[in-house]
Structures are given as structure tokens and as C-alpha cells.
Protein backbone atom coordinates (compact mmCIF):
# COMPACT_ATOMS: atom_id res chain seq x y z
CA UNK A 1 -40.45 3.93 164.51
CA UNK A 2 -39.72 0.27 164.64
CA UNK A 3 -43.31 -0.26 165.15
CA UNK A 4 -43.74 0.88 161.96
CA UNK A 5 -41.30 -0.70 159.86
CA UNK A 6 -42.11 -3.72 161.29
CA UNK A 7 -45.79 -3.36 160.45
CA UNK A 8 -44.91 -1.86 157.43
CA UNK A 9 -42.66 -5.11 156.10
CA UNK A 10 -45.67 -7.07 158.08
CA UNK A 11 -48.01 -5.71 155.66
CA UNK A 12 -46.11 -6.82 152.65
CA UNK A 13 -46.40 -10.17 153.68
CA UNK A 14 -49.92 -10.32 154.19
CA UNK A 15 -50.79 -8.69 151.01
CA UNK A 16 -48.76 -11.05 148.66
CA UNK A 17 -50.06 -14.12 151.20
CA UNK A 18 -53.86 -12.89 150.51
CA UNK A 19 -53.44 -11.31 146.89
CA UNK A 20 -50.56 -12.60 145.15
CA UNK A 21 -51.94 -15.61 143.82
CA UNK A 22 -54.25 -13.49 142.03
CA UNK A 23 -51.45 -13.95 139.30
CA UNK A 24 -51.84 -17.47 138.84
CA UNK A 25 -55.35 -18.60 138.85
CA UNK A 26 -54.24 -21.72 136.84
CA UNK A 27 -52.49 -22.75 140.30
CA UNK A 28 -55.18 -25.37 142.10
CA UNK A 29 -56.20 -23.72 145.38
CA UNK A 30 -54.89 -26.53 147.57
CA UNK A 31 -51.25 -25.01 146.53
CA UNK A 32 -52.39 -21.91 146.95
CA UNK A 33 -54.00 -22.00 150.27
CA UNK A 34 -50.34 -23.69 151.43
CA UNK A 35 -48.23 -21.15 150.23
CA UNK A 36 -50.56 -18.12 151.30
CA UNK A 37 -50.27 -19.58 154.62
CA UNK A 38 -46.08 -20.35 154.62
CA UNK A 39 -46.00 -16.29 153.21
CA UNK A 40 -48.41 -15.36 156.40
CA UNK A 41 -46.72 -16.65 158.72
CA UNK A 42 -43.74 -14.41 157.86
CA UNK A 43 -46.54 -11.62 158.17
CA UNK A 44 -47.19 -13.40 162.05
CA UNK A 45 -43.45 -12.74 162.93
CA UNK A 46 -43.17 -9.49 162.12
CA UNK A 47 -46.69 -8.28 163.11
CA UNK A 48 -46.69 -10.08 166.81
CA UNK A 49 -43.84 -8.04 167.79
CA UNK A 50 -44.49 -5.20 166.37
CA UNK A 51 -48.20 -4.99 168.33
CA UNK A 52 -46.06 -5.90 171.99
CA UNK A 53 -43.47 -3.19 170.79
CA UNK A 54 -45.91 -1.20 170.35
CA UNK A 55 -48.11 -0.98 172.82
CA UNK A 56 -47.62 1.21 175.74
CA UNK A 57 -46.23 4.01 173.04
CA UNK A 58 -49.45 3.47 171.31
CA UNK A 59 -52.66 2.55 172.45
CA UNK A 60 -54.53 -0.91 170.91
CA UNK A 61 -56.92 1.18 168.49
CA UNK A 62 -54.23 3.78 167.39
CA UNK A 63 -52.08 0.60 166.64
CA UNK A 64 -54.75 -0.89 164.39
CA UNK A 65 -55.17 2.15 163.32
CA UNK A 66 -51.66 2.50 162.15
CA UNK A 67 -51.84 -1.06 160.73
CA UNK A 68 -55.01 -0.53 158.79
CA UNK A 69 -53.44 2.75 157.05
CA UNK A 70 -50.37 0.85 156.38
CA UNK A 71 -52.10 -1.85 154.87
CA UNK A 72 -54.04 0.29 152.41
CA UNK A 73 -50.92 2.37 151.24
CA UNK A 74 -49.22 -1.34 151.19
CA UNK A 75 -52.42 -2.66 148.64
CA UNK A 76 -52.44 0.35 146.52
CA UNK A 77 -48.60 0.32 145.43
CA UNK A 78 -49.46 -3.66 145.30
CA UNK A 79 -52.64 -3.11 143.34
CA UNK A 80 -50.81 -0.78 140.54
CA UNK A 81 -47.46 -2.40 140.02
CA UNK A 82 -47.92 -6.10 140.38
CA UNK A 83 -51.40 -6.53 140.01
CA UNK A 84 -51.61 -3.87 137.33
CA UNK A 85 -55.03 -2.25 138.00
CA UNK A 86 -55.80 1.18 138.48
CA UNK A 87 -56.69 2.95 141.94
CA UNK A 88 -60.45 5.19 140.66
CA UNK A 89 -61.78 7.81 142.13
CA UNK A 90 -63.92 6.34 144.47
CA UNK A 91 -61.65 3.64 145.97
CA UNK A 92 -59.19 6.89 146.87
CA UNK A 93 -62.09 9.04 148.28
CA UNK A 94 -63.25 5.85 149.90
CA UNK A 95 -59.48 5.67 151.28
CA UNK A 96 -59.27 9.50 152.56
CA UNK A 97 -61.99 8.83 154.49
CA UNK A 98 -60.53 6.04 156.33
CA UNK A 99 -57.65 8.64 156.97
CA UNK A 100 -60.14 10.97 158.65
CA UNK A 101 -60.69 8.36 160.91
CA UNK A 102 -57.04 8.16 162.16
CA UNK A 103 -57.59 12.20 162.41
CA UNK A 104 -60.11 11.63 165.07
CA UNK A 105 -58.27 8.56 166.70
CA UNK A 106 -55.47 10.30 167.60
CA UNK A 107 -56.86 13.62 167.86
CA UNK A 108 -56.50 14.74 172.01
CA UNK A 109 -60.01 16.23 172.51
């Protein structure tokens, strides 16, 4: 469970650090590049140990699994309430699928 909340609050990071400046496109990139790193490397603390923690509970590819899923439940609420656009059809079906995939990654065949 830490695992998770750690990835979870990693995730928030790295979304506002890659997206957020989205926002303010009147910003010149040079600031923007600097703060999108100082906001990752809040994402770096929290994802680092989260990975170690996590490993030997989970396996490499069912933690980047995990993390992938994360992030894309992370971007969506992101995507709707700050960014304000809409999730379609297509982006969700586009997302289920990826959810199939952790069906077959941690599937015991």
C-alpha cells in the first residue's frame, strides 16, 4: 500500500511538472523548463522509493504497470478539473485497453 500512495502522490508531481504550464503559455519556456524540473524532482523523491519499496512485493513490469495506470487516472482528474478539457470516447476506450493489459500482467497463467 505505501507503494502506491507513494506513486500515487509521485504521479501528481509529474503531471503538474509536464502539464501544468499548459496554463500559462505567456510564461517564456526557459522559466518553464526550470520550474517543471524543481516540481519533478519532488516526483524523483517520491517515485525512487517507492520502485525499491516496491520491488520484491511486486515484480519490475507489474510496478510500471501500476505506475502507468496511476498516471492515467492521475491525467484524467488533471485533464478535467485544472486543465478543463473533456475525457471522449475514444481516449477512455483507448484507456480500458491499457487496463486489459494490467489484466494479463498480473494474471497467474
Amino acid at each position: 500500500m505505501k507503494t502506491i500512495v507513494l506513486l500515487l502522490m509521485s504521479n501528481v508531481f509529474m503531471t503538474f511538472a509536464w502539464y501544468g504550464h499548459l496554463k500559462f503559455k505567456n510564461t517564456m519556456l526557459w522559466k518553464v523548463i526550470l520550474i517543471s524540473w524543481g516540481i519533478a524532482f519532488f516526483e524523483y523523491c517520491l517515485q525512487v522509493p517507492a520502485n525499491r519499496i516496491g520491488h520484491g512485493t511486486f515484480s519490475a513490469a507489474q510496478l510500471k504497470t501500476i505506475q502507468e495506470v496511476i498516471t492515467l487516472v492521475v491525467f484524467c482528474a488533471f485533464s478535467v478539473f485544472y486543465l478543463k478539457e473533456g475525457l471522449k470516447w475514444n481516449v477512455l476506450a483507448g484507456f480500458a485497453c491499457m487496463v486489459l493489459a494490467v489484466f494479463f500482467i498480473f494474471k497467474k497463467w
